[in-house]
N, C-alpha and C. Protein backbone atom coordinates (compact mmCIF):
# COMPACT_ATOMS: atom_id res chain seq x y z
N UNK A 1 57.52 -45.00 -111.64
CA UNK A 1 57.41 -43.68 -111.02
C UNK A 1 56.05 -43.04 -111.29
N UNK A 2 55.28 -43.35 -112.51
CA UNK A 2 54.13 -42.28 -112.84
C UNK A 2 53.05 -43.36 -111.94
N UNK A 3 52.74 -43.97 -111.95
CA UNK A 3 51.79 -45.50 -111.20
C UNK A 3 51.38 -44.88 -109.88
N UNK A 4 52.14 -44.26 -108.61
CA UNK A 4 51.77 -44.15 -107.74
C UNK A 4 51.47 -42.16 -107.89
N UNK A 5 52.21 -41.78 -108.98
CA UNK A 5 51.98 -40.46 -109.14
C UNK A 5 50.19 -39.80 -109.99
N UNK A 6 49.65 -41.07 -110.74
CA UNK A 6 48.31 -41.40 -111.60
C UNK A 6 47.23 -41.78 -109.88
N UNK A 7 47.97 -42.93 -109.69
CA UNK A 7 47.08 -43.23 -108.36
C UNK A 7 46.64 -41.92 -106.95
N UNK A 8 47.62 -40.99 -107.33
CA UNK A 8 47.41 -39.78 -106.70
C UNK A 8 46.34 -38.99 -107.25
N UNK A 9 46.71 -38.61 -108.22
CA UNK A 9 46.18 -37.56 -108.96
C UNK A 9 44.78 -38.36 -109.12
N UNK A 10 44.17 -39.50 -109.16
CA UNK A 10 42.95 -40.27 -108.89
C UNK A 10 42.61 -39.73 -107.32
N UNK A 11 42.90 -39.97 -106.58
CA UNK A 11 42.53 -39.66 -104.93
C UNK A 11 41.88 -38.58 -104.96
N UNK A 12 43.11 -37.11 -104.90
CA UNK A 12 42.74 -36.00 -105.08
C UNK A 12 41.70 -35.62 -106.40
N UNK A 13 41.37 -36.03 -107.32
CA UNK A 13 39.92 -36.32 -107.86
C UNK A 13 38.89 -36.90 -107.21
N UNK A 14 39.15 -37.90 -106.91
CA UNK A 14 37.40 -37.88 -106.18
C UNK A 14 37.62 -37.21 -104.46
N UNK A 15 38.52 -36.65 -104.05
CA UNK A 15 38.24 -36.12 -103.37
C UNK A 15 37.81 -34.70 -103.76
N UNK A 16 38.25 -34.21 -104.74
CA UNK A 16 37.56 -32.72 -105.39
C UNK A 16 36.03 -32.72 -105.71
N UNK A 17 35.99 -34.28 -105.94
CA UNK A 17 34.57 -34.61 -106.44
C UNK A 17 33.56 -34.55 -105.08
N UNK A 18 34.06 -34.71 -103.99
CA UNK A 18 33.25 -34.39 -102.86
C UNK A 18 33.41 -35.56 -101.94
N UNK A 19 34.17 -36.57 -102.26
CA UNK A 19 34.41 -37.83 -101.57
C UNK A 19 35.39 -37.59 -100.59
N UNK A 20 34.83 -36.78 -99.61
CA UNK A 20 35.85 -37.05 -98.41
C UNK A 20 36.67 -37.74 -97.26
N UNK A 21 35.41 -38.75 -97.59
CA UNK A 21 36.27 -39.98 -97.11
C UNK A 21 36.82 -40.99 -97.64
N UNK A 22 37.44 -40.74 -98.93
CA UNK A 22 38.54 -41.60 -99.70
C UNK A 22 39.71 -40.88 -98.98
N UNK A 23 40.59 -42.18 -99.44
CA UNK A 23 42.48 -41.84 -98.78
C UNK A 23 43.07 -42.37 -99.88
N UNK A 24 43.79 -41.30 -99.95
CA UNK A 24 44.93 -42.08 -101.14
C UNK A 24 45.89 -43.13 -100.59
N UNK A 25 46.18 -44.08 -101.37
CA UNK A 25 47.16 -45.12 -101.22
C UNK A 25 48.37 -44.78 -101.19
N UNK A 26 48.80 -44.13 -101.79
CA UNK A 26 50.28 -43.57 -101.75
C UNK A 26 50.54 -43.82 -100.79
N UNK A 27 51.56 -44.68 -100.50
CA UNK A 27 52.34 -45.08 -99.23
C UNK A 27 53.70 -45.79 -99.12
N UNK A 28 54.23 -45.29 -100.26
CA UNK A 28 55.95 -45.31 -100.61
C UNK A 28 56.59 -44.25 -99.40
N UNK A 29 58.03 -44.63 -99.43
CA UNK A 29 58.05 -44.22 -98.45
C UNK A 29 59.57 -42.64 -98.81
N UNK A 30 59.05 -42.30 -100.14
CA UNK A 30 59.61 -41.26 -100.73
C UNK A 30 58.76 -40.23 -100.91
N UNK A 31 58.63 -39.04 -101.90
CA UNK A 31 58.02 -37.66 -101.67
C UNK A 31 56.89 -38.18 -101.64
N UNK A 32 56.57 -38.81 -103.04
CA UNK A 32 54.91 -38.87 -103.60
C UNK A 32 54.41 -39.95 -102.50
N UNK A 33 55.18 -40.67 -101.41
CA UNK A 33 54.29 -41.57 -100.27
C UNK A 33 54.09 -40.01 -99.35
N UNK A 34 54.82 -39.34 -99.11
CA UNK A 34 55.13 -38.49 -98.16
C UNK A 34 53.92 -37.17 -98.81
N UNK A 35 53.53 -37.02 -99.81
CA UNK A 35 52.23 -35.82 -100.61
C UNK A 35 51.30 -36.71 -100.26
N UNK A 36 51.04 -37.97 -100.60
CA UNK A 36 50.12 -38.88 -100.24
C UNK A 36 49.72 -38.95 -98.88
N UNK A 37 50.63 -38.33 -97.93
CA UNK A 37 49.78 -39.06 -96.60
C UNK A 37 49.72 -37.27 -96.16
N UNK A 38 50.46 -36.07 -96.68
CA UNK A 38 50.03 -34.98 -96.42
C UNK A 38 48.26 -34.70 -96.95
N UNK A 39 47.98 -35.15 -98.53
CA UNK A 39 46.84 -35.38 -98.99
C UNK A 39 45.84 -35.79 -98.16
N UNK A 40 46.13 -36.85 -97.50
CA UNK A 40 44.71 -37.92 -96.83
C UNK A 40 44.83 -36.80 -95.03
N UNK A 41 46.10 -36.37 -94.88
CA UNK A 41 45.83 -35.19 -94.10
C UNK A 41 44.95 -34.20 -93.63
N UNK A 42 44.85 -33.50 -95.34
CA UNK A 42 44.43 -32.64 -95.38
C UNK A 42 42.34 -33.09 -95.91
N UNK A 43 42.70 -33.83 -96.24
CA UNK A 43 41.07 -34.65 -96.33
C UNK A 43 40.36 -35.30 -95.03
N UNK A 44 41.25 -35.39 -93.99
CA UNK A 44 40.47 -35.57 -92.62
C UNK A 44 40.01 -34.34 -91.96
N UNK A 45 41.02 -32.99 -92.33
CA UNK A 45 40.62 -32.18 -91.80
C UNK A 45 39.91 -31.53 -92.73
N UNK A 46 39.22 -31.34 -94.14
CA UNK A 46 38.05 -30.98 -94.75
C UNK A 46 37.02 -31.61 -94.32
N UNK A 47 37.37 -33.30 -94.36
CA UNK A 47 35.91 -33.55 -94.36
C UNK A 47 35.54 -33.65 -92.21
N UNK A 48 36.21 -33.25 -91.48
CA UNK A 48 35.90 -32.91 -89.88
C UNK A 48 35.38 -31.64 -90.24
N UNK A 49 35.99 -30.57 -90.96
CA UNK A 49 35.28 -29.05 -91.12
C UNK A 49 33.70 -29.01 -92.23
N UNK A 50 33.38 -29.58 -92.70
CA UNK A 50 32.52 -30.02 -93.77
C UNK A 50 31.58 -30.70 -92.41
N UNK A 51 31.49 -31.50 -91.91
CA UNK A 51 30.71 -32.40 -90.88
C UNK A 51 30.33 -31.42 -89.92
N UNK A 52 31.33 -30.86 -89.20
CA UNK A 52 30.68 -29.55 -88.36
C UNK A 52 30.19 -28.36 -88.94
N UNK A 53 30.37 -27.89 -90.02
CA UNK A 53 29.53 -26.73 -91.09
C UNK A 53 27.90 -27.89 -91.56
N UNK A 54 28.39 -28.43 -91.37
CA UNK A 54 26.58 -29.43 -91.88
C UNK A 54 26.02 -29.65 -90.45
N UNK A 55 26.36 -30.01 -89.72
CA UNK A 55 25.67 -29.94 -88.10
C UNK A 55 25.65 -28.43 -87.70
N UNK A 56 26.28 -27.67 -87.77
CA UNK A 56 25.88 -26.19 -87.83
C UNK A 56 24.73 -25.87 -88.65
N UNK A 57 24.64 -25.95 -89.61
CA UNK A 57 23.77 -25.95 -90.36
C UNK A 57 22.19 -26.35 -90.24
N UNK A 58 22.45 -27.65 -89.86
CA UNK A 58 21.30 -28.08 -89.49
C UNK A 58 20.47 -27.42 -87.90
N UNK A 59 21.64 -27.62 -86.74
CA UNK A 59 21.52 -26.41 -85.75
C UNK A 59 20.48 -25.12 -86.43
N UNK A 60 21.18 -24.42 -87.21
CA UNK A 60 20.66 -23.11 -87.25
C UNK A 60 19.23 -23.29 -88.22
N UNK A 61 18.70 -24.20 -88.59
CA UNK A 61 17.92 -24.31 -89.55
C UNK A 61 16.28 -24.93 -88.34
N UNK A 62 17.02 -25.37 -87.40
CA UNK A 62 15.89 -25.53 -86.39
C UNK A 62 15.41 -24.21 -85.62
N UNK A 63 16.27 -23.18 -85.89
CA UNK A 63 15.45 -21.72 -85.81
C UNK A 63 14.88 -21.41 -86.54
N UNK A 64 15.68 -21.43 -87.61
CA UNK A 64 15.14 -20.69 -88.86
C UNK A 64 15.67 -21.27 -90.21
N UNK A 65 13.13 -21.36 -90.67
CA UNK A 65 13.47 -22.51 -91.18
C UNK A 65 13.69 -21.61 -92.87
N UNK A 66 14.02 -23.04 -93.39
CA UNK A 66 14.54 -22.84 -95.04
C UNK A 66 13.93 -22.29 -95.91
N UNK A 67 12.67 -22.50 -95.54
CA UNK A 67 11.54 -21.92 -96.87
C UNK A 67 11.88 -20.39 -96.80
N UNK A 68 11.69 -20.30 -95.25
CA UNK A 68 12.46 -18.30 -95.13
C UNK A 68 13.29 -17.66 -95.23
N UNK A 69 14.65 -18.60 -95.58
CA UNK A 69 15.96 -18.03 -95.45
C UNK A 69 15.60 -18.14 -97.35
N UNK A 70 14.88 -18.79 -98.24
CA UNK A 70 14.98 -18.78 -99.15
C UNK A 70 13.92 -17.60 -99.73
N UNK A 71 13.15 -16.99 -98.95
CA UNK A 71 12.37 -15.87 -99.55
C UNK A 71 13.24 -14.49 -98.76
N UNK A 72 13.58 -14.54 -98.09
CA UNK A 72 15.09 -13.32 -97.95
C UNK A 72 15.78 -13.59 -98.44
N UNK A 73 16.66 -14.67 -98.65
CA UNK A 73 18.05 -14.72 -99.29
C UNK A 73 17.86 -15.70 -100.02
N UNK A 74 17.76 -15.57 -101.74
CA UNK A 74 16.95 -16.72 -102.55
C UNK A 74 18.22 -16.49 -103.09
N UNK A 75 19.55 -16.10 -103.06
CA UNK A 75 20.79 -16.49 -103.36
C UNK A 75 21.91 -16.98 -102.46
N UNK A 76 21.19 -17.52 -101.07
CA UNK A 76 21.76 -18.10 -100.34
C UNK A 76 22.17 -16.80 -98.89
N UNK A 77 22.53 -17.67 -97.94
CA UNK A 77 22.46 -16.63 -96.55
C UNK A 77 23.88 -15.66 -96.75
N UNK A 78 24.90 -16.49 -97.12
CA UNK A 78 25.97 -15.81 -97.22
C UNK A 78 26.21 -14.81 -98.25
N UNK A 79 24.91 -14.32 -98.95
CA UNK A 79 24.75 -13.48 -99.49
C UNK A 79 24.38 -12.25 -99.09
N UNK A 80 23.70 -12.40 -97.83
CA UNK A 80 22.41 -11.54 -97.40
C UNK A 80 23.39 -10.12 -97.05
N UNK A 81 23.16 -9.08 -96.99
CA UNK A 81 23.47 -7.97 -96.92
C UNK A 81 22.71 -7.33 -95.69
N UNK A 82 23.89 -6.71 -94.31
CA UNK A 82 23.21 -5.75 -93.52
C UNK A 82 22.39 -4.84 -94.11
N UNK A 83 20.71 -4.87 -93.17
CA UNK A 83 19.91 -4.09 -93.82
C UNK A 83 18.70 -4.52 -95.40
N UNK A 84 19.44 -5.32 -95.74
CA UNK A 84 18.67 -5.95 -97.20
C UNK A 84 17.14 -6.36 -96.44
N UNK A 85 16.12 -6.27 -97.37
CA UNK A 85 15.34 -6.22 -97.09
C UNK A 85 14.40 -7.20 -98.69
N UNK A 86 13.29 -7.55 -97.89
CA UNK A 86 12.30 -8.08 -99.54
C UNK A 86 11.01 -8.01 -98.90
N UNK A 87 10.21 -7.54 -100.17
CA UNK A 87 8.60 -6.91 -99.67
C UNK A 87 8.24 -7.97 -100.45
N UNK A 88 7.50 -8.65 -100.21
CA UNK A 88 6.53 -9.95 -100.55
C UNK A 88 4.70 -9.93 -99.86
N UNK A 89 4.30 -10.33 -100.42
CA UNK A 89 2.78 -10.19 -100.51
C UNK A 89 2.81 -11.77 -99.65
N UNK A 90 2.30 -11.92 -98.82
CA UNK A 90 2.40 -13.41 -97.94
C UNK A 90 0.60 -13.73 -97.03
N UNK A 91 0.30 -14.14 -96.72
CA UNK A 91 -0.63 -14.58 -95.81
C UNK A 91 -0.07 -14.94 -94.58
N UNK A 92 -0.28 -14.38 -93.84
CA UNK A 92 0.23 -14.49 -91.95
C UNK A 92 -0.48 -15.42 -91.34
N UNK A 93 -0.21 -16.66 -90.75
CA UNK A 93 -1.57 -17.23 -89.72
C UNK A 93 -1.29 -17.27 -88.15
N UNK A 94 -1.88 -16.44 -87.83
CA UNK A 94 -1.53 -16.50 -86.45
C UNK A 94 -2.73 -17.23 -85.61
N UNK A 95 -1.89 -18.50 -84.53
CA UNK A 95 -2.83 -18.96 -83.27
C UNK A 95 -2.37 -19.06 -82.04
N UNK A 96 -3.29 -19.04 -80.97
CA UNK A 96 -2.71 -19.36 -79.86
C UNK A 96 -3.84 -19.90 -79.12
N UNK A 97 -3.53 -20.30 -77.96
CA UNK A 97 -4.30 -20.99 -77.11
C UNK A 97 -5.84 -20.59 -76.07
N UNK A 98 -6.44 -20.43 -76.14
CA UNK A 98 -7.83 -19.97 -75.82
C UNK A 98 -7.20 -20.02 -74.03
N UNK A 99 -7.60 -19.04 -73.36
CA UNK A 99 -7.32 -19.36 -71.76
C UNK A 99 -5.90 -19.76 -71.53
N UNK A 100 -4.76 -19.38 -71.98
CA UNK A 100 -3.63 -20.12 -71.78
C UNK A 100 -2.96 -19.29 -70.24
N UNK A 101 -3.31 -18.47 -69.97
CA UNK A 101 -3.15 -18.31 -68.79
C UNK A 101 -3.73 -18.66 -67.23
N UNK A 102 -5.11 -18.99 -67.82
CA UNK A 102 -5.59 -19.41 -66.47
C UNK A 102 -4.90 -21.34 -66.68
N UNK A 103 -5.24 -21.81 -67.89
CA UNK A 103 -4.74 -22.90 -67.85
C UNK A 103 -3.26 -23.49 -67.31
N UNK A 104 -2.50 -22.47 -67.38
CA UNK A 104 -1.05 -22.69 -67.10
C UNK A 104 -1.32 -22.35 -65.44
N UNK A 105 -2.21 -21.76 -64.64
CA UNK A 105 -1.91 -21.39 -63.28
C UNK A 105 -2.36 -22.26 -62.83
N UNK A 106 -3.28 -23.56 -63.79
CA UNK A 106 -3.98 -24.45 -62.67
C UNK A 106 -3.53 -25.60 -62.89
N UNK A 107 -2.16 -25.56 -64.00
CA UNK A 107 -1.06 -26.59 -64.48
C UNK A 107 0.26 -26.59 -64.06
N UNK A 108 0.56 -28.06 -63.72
CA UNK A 108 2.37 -28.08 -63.27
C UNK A 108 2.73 -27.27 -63.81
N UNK A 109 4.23 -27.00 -64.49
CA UNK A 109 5.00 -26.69 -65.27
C UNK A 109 5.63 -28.11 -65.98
N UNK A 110 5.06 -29.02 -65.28
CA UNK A 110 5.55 -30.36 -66.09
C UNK A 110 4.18 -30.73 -67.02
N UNK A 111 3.17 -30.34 -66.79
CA UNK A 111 2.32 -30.37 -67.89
C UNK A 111 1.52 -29.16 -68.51
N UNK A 112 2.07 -28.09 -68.25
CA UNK A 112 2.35 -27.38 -68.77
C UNK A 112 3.38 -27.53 -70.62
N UNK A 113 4.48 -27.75 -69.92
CA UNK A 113 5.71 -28.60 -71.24
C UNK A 113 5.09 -29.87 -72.00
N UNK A 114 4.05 -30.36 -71.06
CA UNK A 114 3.76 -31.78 -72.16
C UNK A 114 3.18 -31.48 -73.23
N UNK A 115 1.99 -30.52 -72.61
CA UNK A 115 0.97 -29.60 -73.56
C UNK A 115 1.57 -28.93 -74.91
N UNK A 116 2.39 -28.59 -74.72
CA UNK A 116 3.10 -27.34 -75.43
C UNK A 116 3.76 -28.96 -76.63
N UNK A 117 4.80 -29.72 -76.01
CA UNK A 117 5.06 -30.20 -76.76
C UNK A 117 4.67 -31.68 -77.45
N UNK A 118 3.12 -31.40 -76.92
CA UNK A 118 2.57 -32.16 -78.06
C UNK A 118 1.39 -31.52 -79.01
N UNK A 119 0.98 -30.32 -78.74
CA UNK A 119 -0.09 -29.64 -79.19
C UNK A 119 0.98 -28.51 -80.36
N UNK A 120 2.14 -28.33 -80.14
CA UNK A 120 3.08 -27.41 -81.12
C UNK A 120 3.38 -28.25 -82.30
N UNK A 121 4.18 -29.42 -82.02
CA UNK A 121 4.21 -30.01 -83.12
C UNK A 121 3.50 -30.90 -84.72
N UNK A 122 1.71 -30.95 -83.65
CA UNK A 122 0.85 -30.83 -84.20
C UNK A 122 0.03 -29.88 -84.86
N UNK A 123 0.65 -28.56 -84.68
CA UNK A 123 -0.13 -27.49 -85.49
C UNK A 123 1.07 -27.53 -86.39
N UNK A 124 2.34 -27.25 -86.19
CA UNK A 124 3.63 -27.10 -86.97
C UNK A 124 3.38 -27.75 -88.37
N UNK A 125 2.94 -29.03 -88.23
CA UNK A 125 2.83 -30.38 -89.34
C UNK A 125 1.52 -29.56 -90.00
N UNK A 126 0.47 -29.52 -89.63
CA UNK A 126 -0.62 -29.11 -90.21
C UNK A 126 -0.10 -27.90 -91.24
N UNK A 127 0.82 -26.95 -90.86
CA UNK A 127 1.14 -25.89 -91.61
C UNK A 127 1.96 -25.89 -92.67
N UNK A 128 3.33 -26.79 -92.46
CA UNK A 128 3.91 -27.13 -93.28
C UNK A 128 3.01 -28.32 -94.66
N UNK A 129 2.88 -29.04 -94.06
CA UNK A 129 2.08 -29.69 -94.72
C UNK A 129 1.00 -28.92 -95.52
N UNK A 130 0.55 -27.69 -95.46
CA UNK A 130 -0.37 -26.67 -96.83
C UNK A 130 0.96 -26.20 -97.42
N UNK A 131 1.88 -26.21 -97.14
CA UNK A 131 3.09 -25.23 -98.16
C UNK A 131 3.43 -24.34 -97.18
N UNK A 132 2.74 -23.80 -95.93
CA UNK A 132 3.70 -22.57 -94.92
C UNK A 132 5.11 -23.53 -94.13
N UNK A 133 5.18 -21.86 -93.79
CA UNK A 133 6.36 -22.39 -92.09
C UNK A 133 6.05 -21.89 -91.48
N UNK A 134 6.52 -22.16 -90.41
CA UNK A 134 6.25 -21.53 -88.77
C UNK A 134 7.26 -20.55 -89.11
N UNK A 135 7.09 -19.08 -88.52
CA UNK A 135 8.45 -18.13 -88.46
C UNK A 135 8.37 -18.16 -86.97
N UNK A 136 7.89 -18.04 -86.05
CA UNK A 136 8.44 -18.20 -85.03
C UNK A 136 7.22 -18.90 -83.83
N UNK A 137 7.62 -19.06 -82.52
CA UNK A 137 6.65 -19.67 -81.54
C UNK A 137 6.87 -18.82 -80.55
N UNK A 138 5.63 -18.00 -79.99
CA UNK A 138 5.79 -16.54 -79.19
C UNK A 138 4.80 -17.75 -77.54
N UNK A 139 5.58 -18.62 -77.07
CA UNK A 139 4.95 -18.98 -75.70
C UNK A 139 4.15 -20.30 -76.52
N UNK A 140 2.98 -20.04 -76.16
CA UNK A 140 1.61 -20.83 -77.18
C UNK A 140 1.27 -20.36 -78.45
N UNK A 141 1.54 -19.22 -78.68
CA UNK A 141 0.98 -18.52 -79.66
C UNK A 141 2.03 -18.88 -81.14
N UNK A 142 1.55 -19.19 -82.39
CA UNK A 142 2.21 -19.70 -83.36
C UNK A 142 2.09 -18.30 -84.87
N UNK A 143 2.81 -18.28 -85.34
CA UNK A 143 3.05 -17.10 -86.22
C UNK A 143 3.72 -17.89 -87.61
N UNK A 144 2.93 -17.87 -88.22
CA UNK A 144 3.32 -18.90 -89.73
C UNK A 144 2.70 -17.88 -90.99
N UNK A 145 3.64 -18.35 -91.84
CA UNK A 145 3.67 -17.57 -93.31
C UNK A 145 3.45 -18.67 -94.80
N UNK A 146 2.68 -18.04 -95.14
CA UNK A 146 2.26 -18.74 -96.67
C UNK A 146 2.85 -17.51 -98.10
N UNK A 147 3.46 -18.21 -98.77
CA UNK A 147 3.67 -17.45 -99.59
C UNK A 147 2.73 -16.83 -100.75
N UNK A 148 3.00 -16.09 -101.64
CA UNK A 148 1.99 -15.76 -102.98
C UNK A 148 1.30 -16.88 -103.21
N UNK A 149 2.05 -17.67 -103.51
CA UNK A 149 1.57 -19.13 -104.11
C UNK A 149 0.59 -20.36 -103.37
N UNK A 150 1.15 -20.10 -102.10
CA UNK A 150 0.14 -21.01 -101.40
C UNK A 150 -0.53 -20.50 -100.53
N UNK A 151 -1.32 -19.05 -101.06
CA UNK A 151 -2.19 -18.57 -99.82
C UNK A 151 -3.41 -19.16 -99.83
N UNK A 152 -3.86 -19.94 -100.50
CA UNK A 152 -5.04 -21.04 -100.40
C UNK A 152 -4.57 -21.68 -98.92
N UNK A 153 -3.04 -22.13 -98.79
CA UNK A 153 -2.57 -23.18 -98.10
C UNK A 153 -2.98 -22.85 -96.14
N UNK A 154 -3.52 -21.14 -96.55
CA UNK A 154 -3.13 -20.56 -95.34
C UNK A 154 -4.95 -21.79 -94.50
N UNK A 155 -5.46 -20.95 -95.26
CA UNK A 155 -7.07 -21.64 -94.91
C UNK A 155 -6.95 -22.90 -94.60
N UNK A 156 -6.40 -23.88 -95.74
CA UNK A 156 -6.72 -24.94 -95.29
C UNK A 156 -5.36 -25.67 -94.01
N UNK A 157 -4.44 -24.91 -93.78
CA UNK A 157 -3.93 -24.97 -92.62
C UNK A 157 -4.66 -24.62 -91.46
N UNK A 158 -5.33 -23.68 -91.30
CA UNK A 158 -6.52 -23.46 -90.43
C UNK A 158 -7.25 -24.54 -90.21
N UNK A 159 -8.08 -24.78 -91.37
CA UNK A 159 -8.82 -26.32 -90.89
C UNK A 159 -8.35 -27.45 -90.37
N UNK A 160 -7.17 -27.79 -90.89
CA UNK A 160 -6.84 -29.04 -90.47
C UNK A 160 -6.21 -28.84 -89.08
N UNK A 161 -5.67 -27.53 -88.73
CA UNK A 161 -5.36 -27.34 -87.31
C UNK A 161 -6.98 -27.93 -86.16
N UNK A 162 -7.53 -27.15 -86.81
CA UNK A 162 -9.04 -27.35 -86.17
C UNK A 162 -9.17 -29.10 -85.70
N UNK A 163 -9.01 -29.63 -86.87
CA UNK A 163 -8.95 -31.14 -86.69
C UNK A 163 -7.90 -31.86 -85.88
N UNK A 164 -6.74 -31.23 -86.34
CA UNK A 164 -5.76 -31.36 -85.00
C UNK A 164 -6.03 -31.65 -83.74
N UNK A 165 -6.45 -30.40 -83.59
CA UNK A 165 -6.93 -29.92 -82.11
C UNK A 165 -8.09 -30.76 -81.58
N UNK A 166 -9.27 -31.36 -82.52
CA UNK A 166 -10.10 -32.24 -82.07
C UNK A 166 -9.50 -33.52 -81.40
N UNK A 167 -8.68 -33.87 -82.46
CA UNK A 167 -8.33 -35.50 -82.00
C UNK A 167 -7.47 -34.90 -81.20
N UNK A 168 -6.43 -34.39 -80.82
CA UNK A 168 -5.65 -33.92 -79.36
C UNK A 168 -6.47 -33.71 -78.45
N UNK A 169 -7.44 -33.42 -78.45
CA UNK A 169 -8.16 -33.25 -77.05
C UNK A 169 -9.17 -34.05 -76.64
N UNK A 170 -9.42 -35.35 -77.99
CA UNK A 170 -9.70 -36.48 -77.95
C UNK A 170 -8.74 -37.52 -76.86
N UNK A 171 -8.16 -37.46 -77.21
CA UNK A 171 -6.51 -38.11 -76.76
C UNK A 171 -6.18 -37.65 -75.01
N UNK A 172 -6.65 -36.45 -74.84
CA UNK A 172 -6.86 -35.55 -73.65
C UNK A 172 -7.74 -35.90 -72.58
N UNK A 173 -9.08 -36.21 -73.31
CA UNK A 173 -10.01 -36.28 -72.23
C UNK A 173 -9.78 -37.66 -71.88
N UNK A 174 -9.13 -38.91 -72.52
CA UNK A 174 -9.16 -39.99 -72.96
C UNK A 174 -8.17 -40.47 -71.53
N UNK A 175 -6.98 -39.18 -71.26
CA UNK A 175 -5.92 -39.23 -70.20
C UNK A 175 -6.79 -38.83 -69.30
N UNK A 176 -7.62 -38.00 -69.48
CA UNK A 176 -8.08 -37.09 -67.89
C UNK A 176 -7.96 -35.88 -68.02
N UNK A 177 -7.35 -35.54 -68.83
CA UNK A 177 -6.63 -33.88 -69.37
C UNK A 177 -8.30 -32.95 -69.75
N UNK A 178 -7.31 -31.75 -69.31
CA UNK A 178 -8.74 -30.53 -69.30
C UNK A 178 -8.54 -30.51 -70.95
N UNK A 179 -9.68 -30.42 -71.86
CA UNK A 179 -9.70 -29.78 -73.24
C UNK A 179 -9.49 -29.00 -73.53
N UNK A 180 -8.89 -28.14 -74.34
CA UNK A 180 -8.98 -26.59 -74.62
C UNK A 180 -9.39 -25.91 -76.14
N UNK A 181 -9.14 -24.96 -76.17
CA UNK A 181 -9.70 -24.40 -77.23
C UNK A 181 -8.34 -23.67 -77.88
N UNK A 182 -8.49 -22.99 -79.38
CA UNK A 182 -6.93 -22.27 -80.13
C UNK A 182 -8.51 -21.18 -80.64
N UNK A 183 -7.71 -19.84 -80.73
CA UNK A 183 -8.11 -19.18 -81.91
C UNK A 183 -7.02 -19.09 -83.00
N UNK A 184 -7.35 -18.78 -84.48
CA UNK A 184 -6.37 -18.98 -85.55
C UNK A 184 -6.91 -17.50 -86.01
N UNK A 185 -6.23 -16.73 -86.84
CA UNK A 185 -6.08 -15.38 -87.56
C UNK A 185 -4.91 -15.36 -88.68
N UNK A 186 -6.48 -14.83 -89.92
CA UNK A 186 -5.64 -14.77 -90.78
C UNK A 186 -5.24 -13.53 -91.55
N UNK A 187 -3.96 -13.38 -92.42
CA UNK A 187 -3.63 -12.04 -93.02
C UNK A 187 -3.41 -12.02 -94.44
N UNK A 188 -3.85 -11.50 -95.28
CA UNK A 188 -2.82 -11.02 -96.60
C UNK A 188 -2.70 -10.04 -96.67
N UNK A 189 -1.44 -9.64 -97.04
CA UNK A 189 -0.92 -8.64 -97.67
C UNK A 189 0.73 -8.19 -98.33
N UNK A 190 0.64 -6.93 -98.19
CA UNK A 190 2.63 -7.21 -98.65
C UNK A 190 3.12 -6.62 -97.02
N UNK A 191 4.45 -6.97 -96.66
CA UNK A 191 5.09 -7.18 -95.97
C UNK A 191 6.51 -6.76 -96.10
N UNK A 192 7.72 -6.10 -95.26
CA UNK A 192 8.84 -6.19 -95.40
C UNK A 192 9.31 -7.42 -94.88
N UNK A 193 10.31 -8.03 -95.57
CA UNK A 193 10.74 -9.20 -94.48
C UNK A 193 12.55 -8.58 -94.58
C-alpha cells in the first residue's frame, strides 16, 4: 500500500520542483491510481498555462524590452503600481533618417519596408550591444536609453551606428539602392520614467 503512495508523493515533488512534464505512475486502479491520474491532470493543465504565460511573455517583451521593465519595475511588473513613477539620470539617443520623406515618395512601399527592416535592426544591435535599449521606433526615427552606468555606451553606440550605416549603404549601392544618410542626438540627464 505505501509503494505506490511514496511513488506519488515522488511525482508531485518534482513536479513542485518545476518538472512539468513528469506523470506520475500511479495507475492502480483504486483511489491512489485514481489521485494519480487526477495529479498528471492537473500537471497538463499547469504546465499548458505555464507555456502560454511564457509565450505571453515573450510576446510582450518584443514591445517592451527587459532592461526597461527592470529600471521601472526592478521588483518585477506585477509589482508596478498605477501612477508609480522612477526619476533616473539616463542618456537618450535619438536617430532618424536624413530625407526620409522625400526618400519614401520616390520609394515603393515594398522598399520602403525592406529599408526599414534591414537598416532598424542594424542600429538596434549597435545599441544594445553598448549596454542601451531601444524604448521605442517612432516610423525611422529610433529613441534608445543608456543607463547611469553605461552612458559612455551612449557615444560609442553612436559610432558604431555610423559604421553600420557605412557598410549598409555599402551593401546598397552594391544592389543599385539610393544611399542615405541618419542624424543621431544625444542627451543626459534625469528623467521621469
Amino acid at each position: 500500500f505505501t509503494a505506490p503512495v511514496r511513488a506519488l508523493e515522488q511525482s508531485v515533488s518534482r513536479m513542485a520542483a518545476g518538472d512539468l512534464a513528469h506523470r506520475s505512475s500511479a495507475a492502480s486502479a483504486n483511489e491512489i491510481g485514481a489521485l494519480g491520474a487526477a495529479v498528471n491532470r492537473m500537471a497538463g493543465a499547469l504546465d499548458k498555462s505555464f507555456t502560454r504565460l511564457r509565450l505571453t511573455l515573450a510576446s510582450f517583451e518584443r514591445f517592451v524590452p527587459r532592461k526597461f521593465l527592470h529600471v521601472v519595475a526592478p521588483e518585477g511588473i506585477e509589482n508596478i503600481q498605477v501612477g508609480a513613477r522612477a526619476d533616473r539620470t539616463i542618456t537618450i539617443l535619438f536617430s532618424d533618417i536624413r530625407g526620409y520623406t522625400s526618400l519614401s515618395e520616390t520609394s515603393t512601399p515594398e522598399q520602403m519596408f525592406h529599408l526599414l527592416n534591414e537598416y532598424l535592426p542594424e542600429m538596434g544591435e549597435a545599441i544594445d550591444r553598448n549596454g542601451g535599449f531601444v524604448d521605442k521606433y517612432i516610423g525611422d526615427a529610433i529613441m534608445a536609453l543608456f543607463d547611469d552606468v553605461h552612458t559612455d555606451g551612449a557615444l560609442a553606440a553612436a559610432r558604431e551606428m555610423r559604421e553600420r550605416l557605412a557598410s549598409l549603404n555599402e551593401r546598397r549601392v552594391a544592389r543599385g539602392e539610393v544611399p542615405f544618410d541618419i542624424g543621431i542626438g544625444l542627451h543626459r540627464g534625469t528623467v521621469v520614467m
